[in-house]
Protein backbone atom coordinates (compact mmCIF):
# COMPACT_ATOMS: atom_id res chain seq x y z
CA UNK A 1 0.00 0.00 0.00
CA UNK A 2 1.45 3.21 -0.95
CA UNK A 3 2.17 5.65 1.88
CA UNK A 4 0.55 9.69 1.72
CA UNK A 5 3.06 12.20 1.80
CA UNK A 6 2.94 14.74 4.49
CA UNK A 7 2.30 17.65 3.24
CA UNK A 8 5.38 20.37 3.34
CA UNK A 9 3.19 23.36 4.31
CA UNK A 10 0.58 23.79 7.41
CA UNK A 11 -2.67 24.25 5.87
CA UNK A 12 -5.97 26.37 7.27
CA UNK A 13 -7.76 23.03 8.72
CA UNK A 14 -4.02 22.74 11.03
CA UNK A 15 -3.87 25.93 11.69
CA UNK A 16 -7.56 26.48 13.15
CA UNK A 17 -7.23 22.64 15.08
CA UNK A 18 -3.44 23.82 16.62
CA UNK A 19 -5.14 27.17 17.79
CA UNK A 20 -7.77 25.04 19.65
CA UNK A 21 -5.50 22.87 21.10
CA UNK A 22 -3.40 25.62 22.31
CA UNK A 23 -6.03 27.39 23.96
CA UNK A 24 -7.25 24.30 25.14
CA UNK A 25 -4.27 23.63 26.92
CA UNK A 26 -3.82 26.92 28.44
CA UNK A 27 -7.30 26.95 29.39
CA UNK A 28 -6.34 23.46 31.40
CA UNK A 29 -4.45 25.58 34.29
CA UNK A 30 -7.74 27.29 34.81
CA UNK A 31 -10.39 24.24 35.31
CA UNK A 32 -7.42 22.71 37.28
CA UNK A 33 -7.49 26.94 38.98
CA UNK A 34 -11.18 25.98 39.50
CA UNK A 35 -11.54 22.59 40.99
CA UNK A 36 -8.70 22.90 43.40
CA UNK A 37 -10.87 24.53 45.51
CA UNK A 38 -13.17 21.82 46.17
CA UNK A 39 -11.35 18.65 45.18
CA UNK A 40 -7.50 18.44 46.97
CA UNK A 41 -4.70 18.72 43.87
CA UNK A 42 -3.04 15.20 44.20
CA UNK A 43 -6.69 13.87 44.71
CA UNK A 44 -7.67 15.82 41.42
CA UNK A 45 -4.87 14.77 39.62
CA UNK A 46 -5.30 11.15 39.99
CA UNK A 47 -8.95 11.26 38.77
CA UNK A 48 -8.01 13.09 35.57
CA UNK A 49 -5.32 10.15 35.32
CA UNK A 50 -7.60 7.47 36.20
CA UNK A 51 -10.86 8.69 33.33
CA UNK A 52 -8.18 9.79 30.63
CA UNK A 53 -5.72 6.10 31.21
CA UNK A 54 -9.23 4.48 30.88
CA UNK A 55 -10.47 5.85 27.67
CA UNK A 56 -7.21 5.46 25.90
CA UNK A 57 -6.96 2.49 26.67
CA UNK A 58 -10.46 1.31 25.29
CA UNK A 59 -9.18 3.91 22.33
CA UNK A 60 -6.22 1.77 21.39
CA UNK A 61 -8.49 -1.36 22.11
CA UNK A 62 -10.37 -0.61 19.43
CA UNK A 63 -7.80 0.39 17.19
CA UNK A 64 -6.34 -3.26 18.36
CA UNK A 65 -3.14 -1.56 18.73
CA UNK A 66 -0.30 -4.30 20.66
CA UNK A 67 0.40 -3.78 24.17
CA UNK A 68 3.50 -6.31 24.61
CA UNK A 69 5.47 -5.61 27.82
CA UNK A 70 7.91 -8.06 27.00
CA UNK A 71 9.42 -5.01 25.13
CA UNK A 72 11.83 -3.44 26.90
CA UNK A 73 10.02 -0.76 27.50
CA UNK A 74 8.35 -1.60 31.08
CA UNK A 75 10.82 -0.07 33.36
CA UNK A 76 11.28 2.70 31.32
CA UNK A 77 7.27 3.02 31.42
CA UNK A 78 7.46 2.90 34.53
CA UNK A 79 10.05 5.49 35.37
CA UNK A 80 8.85 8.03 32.86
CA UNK A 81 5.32 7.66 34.44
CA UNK A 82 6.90 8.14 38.10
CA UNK A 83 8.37 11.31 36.54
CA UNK A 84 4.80 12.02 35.19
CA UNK A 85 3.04 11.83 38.61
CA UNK A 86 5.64 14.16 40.43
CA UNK A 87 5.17 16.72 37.60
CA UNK A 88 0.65 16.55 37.69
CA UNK A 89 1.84 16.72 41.67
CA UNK A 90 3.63 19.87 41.48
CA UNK A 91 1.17 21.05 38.94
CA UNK A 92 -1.66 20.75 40.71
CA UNK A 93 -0.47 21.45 44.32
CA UNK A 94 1.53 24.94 43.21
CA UNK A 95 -1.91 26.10 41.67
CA UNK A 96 -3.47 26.48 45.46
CA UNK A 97 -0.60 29.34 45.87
CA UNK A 98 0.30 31.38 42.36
CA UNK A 99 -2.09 31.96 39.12
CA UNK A 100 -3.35 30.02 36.35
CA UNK A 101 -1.48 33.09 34.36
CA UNK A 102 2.05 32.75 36.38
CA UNK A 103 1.57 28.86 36.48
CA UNK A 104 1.02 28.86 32.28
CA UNK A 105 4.13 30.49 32.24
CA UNK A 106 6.59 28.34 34.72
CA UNK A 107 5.04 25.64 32.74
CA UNK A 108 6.18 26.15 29.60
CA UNK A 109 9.37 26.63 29.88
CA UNK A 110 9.73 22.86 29.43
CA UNK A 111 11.20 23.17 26.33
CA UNK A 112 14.83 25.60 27.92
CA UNK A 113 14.82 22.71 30.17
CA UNK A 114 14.42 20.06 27.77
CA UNK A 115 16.97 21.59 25.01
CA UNK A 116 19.24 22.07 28.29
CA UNK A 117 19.08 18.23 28.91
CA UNK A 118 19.04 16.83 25.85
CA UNK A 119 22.49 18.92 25.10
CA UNK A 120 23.70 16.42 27.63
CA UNK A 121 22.11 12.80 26.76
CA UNK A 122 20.58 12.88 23.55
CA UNK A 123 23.47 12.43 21.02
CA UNK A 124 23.47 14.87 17.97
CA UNK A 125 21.36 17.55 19.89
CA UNK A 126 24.32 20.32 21.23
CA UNK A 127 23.13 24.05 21.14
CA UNK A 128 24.42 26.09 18.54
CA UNK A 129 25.30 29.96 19.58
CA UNK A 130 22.11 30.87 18.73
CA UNK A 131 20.48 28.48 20.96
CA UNK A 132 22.60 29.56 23.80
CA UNK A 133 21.41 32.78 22.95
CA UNK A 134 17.92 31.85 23.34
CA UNK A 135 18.41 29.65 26.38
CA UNK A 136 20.21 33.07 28.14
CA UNK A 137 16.70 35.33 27.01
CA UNK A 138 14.47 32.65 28.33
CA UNK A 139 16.57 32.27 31.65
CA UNK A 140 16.26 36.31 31.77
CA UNK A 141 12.17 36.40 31.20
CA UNK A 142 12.06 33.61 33.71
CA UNK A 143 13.81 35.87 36.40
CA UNK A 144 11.71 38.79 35.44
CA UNK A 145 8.78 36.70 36.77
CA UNK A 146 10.39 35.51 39.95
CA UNK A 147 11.12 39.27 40.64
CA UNK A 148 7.34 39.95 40.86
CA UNK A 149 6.59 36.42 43.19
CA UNK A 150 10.15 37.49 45.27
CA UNK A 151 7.75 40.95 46.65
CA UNK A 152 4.11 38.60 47.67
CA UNK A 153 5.90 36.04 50.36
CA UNK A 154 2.49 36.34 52.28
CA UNK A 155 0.63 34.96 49.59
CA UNK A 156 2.92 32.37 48.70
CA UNK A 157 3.34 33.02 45.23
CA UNK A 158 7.08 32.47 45.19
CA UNK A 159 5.85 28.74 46.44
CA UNK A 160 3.30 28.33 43.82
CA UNK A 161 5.80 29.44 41.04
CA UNK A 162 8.73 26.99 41.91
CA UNK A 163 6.64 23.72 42.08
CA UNK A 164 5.28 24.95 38.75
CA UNK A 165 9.09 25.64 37.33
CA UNK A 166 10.13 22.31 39.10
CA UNK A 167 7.00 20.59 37.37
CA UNK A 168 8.59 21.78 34.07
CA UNK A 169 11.61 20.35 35.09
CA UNK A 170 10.02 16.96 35.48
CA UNK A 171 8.26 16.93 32.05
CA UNK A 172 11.70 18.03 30.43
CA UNK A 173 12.97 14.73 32.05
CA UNK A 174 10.36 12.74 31.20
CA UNK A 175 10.55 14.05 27.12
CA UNK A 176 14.55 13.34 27.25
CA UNK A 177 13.89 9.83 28.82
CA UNK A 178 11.40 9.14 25.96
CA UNK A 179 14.10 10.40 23.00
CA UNK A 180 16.87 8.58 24.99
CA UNK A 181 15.64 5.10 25.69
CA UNK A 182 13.70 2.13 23.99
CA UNK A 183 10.11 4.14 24.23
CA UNK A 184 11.20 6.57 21.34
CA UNK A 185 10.35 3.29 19.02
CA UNK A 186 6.76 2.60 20.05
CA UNK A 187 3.83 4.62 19.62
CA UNK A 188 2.91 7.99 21.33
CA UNK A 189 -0.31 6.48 22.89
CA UNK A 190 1.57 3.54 24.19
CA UNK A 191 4.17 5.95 25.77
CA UNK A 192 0.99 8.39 26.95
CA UNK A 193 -0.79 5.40 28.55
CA UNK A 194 2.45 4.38 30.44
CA UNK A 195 2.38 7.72 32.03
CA UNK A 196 -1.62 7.91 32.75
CA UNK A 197 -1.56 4.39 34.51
CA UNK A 198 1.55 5.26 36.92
CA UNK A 199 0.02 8.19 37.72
CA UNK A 200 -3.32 6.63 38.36
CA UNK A 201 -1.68 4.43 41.19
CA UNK A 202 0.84 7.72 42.34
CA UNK A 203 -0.92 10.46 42.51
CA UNK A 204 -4.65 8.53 44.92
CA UNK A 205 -1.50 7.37 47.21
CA UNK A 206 0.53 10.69 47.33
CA UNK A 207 -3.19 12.09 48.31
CA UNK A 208 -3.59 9.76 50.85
CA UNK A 209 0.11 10.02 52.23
CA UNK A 210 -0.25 14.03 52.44
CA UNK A 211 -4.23 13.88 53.84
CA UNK A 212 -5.58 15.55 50.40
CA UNK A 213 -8.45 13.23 49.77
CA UNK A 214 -11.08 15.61 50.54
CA UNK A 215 -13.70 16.39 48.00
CA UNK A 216 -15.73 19.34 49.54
CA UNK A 217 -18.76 20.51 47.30
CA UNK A 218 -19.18 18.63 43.83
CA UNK A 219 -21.10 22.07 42.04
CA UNK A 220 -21.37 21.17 38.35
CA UNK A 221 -18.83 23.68 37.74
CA UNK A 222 -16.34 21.56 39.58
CA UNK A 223 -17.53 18.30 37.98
CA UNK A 224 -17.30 20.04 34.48
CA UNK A 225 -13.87 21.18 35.30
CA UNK A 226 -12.83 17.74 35.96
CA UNK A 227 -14.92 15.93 32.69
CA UNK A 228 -12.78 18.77 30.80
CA UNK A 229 -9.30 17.68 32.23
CA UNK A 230 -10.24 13.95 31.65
CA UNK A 231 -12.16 14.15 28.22
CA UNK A 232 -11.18 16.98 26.57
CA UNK A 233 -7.90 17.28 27.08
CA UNK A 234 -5.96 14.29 28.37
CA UNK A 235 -7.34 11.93 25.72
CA UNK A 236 -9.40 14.07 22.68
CA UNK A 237 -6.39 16.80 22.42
CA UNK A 238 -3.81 14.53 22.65
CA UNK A 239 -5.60 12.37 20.21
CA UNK A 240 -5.79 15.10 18.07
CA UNK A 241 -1.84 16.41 18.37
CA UNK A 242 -0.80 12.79 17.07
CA UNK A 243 -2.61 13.20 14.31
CA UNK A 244 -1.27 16.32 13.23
CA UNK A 245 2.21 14.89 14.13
CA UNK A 246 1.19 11.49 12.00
CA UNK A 247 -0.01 13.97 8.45
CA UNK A 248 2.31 17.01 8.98
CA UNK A 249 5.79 17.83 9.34
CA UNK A 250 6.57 18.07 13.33
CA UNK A 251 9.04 20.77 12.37
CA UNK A 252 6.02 22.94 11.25
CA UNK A 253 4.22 22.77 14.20
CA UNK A 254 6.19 23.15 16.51
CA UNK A 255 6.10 27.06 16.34
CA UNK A 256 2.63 26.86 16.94
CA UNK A 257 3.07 25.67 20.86
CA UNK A 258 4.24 28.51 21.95
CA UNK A 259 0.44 30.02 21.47
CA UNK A 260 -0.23 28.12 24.54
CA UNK A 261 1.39 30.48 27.31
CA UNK A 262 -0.21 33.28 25.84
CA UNK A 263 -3.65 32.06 25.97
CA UNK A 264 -2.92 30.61 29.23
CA UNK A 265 -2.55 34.26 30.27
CA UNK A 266 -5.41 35.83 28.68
CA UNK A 267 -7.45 32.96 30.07
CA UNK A 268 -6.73 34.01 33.63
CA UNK A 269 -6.87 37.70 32.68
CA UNK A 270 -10.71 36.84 30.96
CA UNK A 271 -11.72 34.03 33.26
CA UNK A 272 -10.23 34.45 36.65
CA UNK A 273 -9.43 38.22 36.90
CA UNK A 274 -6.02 37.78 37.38
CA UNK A 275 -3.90 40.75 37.12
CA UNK A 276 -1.69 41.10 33.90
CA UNK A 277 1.40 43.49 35.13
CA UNK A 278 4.17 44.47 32.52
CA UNK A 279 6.78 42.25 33.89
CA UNK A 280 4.42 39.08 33.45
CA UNK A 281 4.15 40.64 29.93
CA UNK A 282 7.64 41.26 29.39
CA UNK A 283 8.57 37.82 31.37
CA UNK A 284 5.60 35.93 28.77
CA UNK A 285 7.69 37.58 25.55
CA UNK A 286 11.02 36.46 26.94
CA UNK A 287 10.36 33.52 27.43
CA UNK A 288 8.27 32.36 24.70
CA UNK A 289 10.97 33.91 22.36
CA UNK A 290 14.41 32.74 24.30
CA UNK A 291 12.31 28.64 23.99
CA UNK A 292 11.10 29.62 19.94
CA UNK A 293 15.56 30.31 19.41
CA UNK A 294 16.17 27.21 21.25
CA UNK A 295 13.83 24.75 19.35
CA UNK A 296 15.23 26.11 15.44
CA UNK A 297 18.15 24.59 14.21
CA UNK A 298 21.02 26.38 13.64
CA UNK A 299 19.83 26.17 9.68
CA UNK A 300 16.99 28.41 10.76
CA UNK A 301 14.06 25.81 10.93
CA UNK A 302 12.42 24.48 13.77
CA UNK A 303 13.64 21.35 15.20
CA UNK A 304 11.94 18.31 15.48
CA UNK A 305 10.01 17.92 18.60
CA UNK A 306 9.65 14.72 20.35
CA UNK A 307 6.59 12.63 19.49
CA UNK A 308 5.21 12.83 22.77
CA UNK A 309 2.31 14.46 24.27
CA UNK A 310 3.91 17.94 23.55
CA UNK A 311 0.85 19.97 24.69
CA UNK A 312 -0.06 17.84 27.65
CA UNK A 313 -0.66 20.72 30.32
């Protein structure tokens, strides 16, 4: 059977479905903003891990994709969903202390961290000078938003923003342990379902272990928060992101990610009424630029992102 070309240029239907997911995933930090305040973050976290490792699986069921763990890539499953579960932790605990705006942006700078590692341990990936370049503006924007956390100790802000910077950290290892190991040759929802079912198991016994299993007032507005988290975006999002990977060149849409902090921000600005000050706006341009540098080759075109959930926050 003969194979379809990808096509070399992103056309309209792309560009309209990556602008959804983007603002789907930015809009994430807000239902997450939402239903911490009824449902405790770890406790929250293992739900949306529990609904969204349950529908993909029945997903690849009925694609009849092969689940052999006989591998080599259990362990590695295993240690990348681990790696998973601390991140969703961090996520979802540092959003009881900083914004859904702030958070957005601590978030995404997964990809400085990721470039950073994979200079180490991926072979063939060093940083050119513009990349270093980049990697120094993104640093700088990142500061800029630490200076305005640094002045709010009583509200714990500066609390809030490093488990969200440390989350990134934790998704950067997870994508370099995925482009370094035996999981880089099976397929993204194999890899994605590794990570929902650790996290299923971590995240209900990290709740228990720090006493967040309460569940205080199930409004519909909490319980459509949560159906969002679970439905929309940790299975029909992703769903739709390895699609575009599968029919378009990853290089091309790659750009398009960086959408997702600024929608996160305008989200909380729209939705939540959180304040947009000109170092958040200045710290959002940095960054997004100093990570857009570091993800081109030093030929000028975007590298190749992993094929892993790239939007999965």
């Amino acid at each position: 059977m003969t194979m379809t070309a990808k096509p070399e240029q992103v056309d309209v239907k792309a560009i309209v479905l990556l602008t959804i997911l983007c603002a789907s995933w930015g809009l994430q930090q807000i239902s997450i903003k939402i239903a911490v305040q009824s449902i405790a973050p770890a406790l929250q976290g293992g739900i949306r891990s529990m609904g969204a490792a349950i529908l993909l699986y029945l997903w690849m069921v009925a694609r009849r994709e092969k689940m052999d763990l006989n591998d080599g890539t259990f362990w590695w499953g295993m240690a990348v969903g681990l790696f998973f579960s601390i991140e969703f932790l961090l996520i979802y605990w540092g959003l009881e202390f900083t914004s859904a705006s702030r958070s957005v942006i601590f978030l995404y700078t997964m990809p400085f961290f990721t470039a950073m590692g994979a200079h180490w341990f991926v072979p063939g990936e060093s940083l050119g000078k513009a990349q270093l370049a980049g990697l120094c503006c993104a640093f700088l924007g990142i500061m800029i938003a630490f200076s305005e956390s640094i002045g709010k100790p009583q509200s714990f802000v500066l609390v809030g923003d490093t488990m969200l910077l440390l989350a990134a950290v934790f998704w950067a290892a997870a994508t370099i342990m995925v482009k370094a190991s035996p999981l880089s040759g099976i397929r993204a929802s194999r890899v994605l379902l590794y990570q929902l079912v650790v996290s299923a198991v971590v995240l209900p016994l990290g709740a228990a272990l720090l006493g967040q299993t309460e569940i205080t007032h199930a409004t519909p507005l909490i319980l459509g928060c949560i159906a969002y988290q679970i439905i929309w975006v940790a299975f029909i999002t992703y769903l739709a992101w390895f699609w575009l990977i599968r029919r378009y060149p990853a290089s091309k849409l790659s750009a398009f990610l960086f959408l997702t902090p600024l929608f996160g921000v305008l989200e909380g600005a729209v939705l939540l009424d959180e304040p947009i000050t000109y170092r958040l706006l200045t710290a959002l341009a940095m960054v997004c630029a100093g990570i857009y540098v570091v993800n081109r080759t030093p030929g000028g075109k975007p590298s190749e992102p992993a094929k892993v959930p790239a939007g999965r926050d």
